[in-house]
Protein backbone atom coordinates (compact mmCIF):
# COMPACT_ATOMS: atom_id res chain seq x y z
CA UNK A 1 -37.60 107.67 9.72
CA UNK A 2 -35.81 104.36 11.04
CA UNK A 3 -32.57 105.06 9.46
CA UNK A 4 -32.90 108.79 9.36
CA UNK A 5 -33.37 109.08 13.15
CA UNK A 6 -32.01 105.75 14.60
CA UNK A 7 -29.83 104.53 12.34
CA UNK A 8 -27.35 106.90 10.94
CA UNK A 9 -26.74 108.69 14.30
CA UNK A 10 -25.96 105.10 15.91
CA UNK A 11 -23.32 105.19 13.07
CA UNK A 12 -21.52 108.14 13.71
CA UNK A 13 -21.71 107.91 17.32
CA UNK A 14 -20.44 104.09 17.53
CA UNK A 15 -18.07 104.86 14.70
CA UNK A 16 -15.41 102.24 14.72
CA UNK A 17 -17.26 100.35 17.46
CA UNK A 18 -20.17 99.58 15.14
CA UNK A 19 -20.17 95.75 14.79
CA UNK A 20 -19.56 93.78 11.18
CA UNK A 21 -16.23 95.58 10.50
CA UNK A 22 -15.52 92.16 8.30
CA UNK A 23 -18.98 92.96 5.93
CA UNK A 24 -17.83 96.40 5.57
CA UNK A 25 -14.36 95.85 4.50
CA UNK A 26 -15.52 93.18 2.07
CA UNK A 27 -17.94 95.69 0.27
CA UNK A 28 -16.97 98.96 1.38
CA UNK A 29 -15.42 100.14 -2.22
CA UNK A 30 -19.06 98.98 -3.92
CA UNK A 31 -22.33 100.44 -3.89
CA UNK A 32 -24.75 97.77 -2.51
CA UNK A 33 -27.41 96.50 -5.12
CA UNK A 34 -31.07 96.49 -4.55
CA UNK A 35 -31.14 99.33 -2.54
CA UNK A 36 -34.05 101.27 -3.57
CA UNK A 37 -33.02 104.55 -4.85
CA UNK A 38 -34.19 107.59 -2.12
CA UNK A 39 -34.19 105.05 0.09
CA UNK A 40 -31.96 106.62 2.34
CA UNK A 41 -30.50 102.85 2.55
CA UNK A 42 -27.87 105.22 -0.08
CA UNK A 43 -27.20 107.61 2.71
CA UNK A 44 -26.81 104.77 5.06
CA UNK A 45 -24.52 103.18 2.83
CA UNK A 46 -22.43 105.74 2.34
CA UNK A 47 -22.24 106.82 6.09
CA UNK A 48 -21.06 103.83 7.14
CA UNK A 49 -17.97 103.59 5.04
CA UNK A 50 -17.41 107.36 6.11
CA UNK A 51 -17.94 107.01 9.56
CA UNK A 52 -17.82 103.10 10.81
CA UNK A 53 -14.56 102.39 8.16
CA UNK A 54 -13.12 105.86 8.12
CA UNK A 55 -12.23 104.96 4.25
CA UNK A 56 -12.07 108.04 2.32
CA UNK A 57 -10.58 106.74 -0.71
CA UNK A 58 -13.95 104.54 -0.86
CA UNK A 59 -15.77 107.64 -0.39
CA UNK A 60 -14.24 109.43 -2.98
CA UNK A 61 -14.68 106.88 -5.35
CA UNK A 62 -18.33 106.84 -5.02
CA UNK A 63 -18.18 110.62 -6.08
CA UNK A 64 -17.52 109.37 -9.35
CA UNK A 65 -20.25 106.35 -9.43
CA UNK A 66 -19.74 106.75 -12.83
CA UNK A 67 -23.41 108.00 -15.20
CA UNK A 68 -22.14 104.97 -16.88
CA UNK A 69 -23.05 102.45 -14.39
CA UNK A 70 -26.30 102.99 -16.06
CA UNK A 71 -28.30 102.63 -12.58
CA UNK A 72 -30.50 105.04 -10.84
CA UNK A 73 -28.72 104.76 -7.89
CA UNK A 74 -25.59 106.57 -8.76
CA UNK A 75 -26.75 110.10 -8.33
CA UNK A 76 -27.78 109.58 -4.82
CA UNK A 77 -24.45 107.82 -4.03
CA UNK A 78 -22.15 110.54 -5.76
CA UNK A 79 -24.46 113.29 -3.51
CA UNK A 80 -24.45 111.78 -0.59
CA UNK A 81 -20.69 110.83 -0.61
CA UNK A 82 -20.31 114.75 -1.51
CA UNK A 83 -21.79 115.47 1.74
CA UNK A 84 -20.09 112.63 3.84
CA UNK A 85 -16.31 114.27 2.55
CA UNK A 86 -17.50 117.70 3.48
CA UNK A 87 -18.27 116.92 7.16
CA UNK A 88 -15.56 114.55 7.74
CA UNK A 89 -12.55 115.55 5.57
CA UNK A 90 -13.22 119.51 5.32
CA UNK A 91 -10.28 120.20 3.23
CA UNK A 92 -9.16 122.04 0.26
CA UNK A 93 -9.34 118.81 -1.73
CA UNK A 94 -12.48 118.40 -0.79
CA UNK A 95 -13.66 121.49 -1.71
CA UNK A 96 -12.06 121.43 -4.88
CA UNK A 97 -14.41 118.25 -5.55
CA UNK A 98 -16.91 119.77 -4.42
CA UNK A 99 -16.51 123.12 -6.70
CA UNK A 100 -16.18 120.98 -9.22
CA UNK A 101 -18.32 118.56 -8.97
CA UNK A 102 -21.12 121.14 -8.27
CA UNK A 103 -20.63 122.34 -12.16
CA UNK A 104 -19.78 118.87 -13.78
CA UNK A 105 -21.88 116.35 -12.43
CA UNK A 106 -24.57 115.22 -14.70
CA UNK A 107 -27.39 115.14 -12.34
CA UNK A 108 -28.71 117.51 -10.02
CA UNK A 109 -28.81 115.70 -6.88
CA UNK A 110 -25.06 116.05 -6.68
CA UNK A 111 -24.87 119.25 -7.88
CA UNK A 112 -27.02 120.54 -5.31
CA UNK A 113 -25.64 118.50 -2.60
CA UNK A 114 -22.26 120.29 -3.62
CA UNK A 115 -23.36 123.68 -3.29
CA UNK A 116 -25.34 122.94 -0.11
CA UNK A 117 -21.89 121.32 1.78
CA UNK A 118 -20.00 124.67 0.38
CA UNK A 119 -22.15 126.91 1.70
CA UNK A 120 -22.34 125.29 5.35
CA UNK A 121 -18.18 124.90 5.29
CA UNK A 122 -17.27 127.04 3.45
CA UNK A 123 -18.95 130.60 3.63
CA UNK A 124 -16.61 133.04 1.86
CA UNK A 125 -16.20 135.44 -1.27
CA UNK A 126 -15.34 131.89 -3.71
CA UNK A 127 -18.49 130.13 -2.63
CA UNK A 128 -20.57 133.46 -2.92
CA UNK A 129 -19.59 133.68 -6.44
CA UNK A 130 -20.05 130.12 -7.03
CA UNK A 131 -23.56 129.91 -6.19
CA UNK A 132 -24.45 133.45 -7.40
CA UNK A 133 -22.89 131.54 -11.24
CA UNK A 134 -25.49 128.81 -10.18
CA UNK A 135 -28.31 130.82 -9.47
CA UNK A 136 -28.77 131.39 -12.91
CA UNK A 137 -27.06 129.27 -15.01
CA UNK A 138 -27.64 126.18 -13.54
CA UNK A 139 -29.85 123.52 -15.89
CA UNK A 140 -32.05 122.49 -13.32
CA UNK A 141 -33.93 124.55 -10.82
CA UNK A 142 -33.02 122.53 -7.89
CA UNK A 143 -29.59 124.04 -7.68
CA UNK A 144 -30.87 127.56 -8.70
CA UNK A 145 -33.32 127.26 -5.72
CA UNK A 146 -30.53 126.13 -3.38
CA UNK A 147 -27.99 128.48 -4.39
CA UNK A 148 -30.74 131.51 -4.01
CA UNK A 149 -31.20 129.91 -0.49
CA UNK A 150 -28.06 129.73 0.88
CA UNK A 151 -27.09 133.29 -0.86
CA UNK A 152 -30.29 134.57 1.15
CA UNK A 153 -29.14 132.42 4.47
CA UNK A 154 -25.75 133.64 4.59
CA UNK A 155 -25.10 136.91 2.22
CA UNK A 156 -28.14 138.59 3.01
CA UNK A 157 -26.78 142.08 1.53
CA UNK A 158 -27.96 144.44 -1.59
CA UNK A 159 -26.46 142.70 -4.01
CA UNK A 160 -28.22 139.02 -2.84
CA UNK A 161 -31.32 141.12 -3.02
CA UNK A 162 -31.10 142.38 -6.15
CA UNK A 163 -30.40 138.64 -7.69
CA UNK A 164 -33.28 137.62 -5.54
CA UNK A 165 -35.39 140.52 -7.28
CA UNK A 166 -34.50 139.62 -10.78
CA UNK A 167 -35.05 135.60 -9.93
CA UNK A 168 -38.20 136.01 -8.47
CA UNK A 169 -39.07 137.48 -12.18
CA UNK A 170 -36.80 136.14 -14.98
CA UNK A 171 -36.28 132.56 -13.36
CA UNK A 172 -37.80 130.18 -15.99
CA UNK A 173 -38.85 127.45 -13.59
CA UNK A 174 -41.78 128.28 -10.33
CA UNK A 175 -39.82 126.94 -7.56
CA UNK A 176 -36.79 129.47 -7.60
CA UNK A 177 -38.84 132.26 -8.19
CA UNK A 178 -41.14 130.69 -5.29
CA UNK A 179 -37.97 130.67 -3.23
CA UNK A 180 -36.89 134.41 -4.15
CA UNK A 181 -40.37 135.25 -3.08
CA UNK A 182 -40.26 133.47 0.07
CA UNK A 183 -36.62 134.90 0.64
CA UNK A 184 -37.38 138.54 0.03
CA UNK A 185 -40.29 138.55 2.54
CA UNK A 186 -38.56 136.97 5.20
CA UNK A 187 -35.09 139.04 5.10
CA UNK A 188 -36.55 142.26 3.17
CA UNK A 189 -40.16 142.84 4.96
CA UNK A 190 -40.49 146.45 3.11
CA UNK A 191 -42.61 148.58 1.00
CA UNK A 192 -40.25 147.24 -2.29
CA UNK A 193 -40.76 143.84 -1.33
CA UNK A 194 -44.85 144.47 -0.78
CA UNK A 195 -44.67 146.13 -3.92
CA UNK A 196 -43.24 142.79 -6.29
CA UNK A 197 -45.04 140.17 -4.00
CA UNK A 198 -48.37 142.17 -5.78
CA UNK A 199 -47.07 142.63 -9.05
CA UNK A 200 -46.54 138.53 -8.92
CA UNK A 201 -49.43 137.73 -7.36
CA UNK A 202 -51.27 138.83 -10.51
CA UNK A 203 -48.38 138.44 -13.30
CA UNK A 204 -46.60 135.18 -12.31
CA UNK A 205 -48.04 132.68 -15.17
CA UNK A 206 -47.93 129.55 -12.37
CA UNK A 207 -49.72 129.13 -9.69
CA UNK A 208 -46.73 128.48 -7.29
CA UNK A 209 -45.57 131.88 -7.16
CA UNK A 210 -48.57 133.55 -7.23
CA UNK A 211 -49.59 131.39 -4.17
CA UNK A 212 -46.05 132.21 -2.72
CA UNK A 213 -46.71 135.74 -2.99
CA UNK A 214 -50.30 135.87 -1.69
CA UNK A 215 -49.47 134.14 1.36
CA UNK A 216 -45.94 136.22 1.65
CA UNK A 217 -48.54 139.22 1.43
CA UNK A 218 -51.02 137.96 3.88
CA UNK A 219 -48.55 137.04 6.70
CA UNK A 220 -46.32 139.87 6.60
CA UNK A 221 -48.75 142.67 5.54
CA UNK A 222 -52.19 141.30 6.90
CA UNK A 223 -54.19 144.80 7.37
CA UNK A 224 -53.15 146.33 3.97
């Protein structure tokens, strides 16, 4: 909470004021060891090259914290340096990064961070189709789940319906089709929606969705 709510915005609002511009320099192309990973000390890392040293080529490089650094830590480096370049350097080399790096990386974390920064910057017809590809191909569920959130957030139309429909059924993990669920009921509050938030609440083989649905059922539909 200290470096979530205190720390990092004291970092982008001091900026090149913050003090210990010599420390940063020094280090500033090198992730810091010992940092435990989640942490957020990562984040705070990473922010302060970005916003206290302005240094996107140290940014950048920590994109590509390489899988064979062999440490824990990379994955939350490569994400969170993903999201630093989107906010401060919104441009089309960033998002090609970012498209990219939302397919390649090896981990999830990054992937997801990708898609999440392309969505907020960059809302048009290429990212649609980019995270409608993730929805379902994606490895992980953790990007499927994102992509089907943002696609709900931003695209709510037929078509993100229908995906969302066919998710909340065919994904193999809980948590997207949990999301779908959730997503449906929110943006969709009809009879078609009541309909598949029943046939889940019975069919769904984990308890996730089921629960998803029940509660998506008693909230929105309460004295059916």
């Amino acid at each position: 909470e200290f470096i979530m709510g205190q720390l990092l915005p004291a970092c982008r609002e001091l900026g090149s004021r913050w003090p210990g511009q010599d420390l940063l320099q020094k280090y500033q192309g090198s992730p810091l060891d010992g940092i435990k990973p989640n942490s957020f000390g990562d984040m705070l890392w990473v922010n302060l090259i970005a916003f206290v040293s302005n240094n996107r080529t140290a940014v950048e490089s920590f994109v590509f914290l390489a899988e064979n650094r062999g440490s824990t830590q990379s994955y939350y480096y490569r994400g969170d340096s993903l999201e630093a370049l989107a906010e401060i350097w919104p441009d089309e080399t960033t998002r090609e990064l970012l498209a990219q790096r939302a397919v390649k990386d090896d981990h999830e974390y990054p992937r997801r961070a990708a898609l999440e920064a392309l969505a907020k910057t960059w809302p048009d017809e290429t990212t649609r189709e980019l995270l409608s590809q993730r929805a379902v191909q994606d490895e992980d569920a953790s990007p499927r789940r994102t992509a089907l959130q943002a696609l709900a957030q931003t695209w709510p139309d037929e078509t993100t319906r229908e995906l969302l429909s066919q998710r909340a059924v065919q994904d193999e993990d809980s948590d997207p089709r949990s999301v779908a669920l959730q997503a449906l009921t929110q943006t969709w509050p009809d009879e078609t929606t009541c309909e598949l938030l029943i046939q889940r609440a019975i069919q769904d083989d984990h308890e996730s969705p089921r629960r998803a649905a029940l509660q998506a059922l008693a909230q929105t539909w309460p004295d059916e």
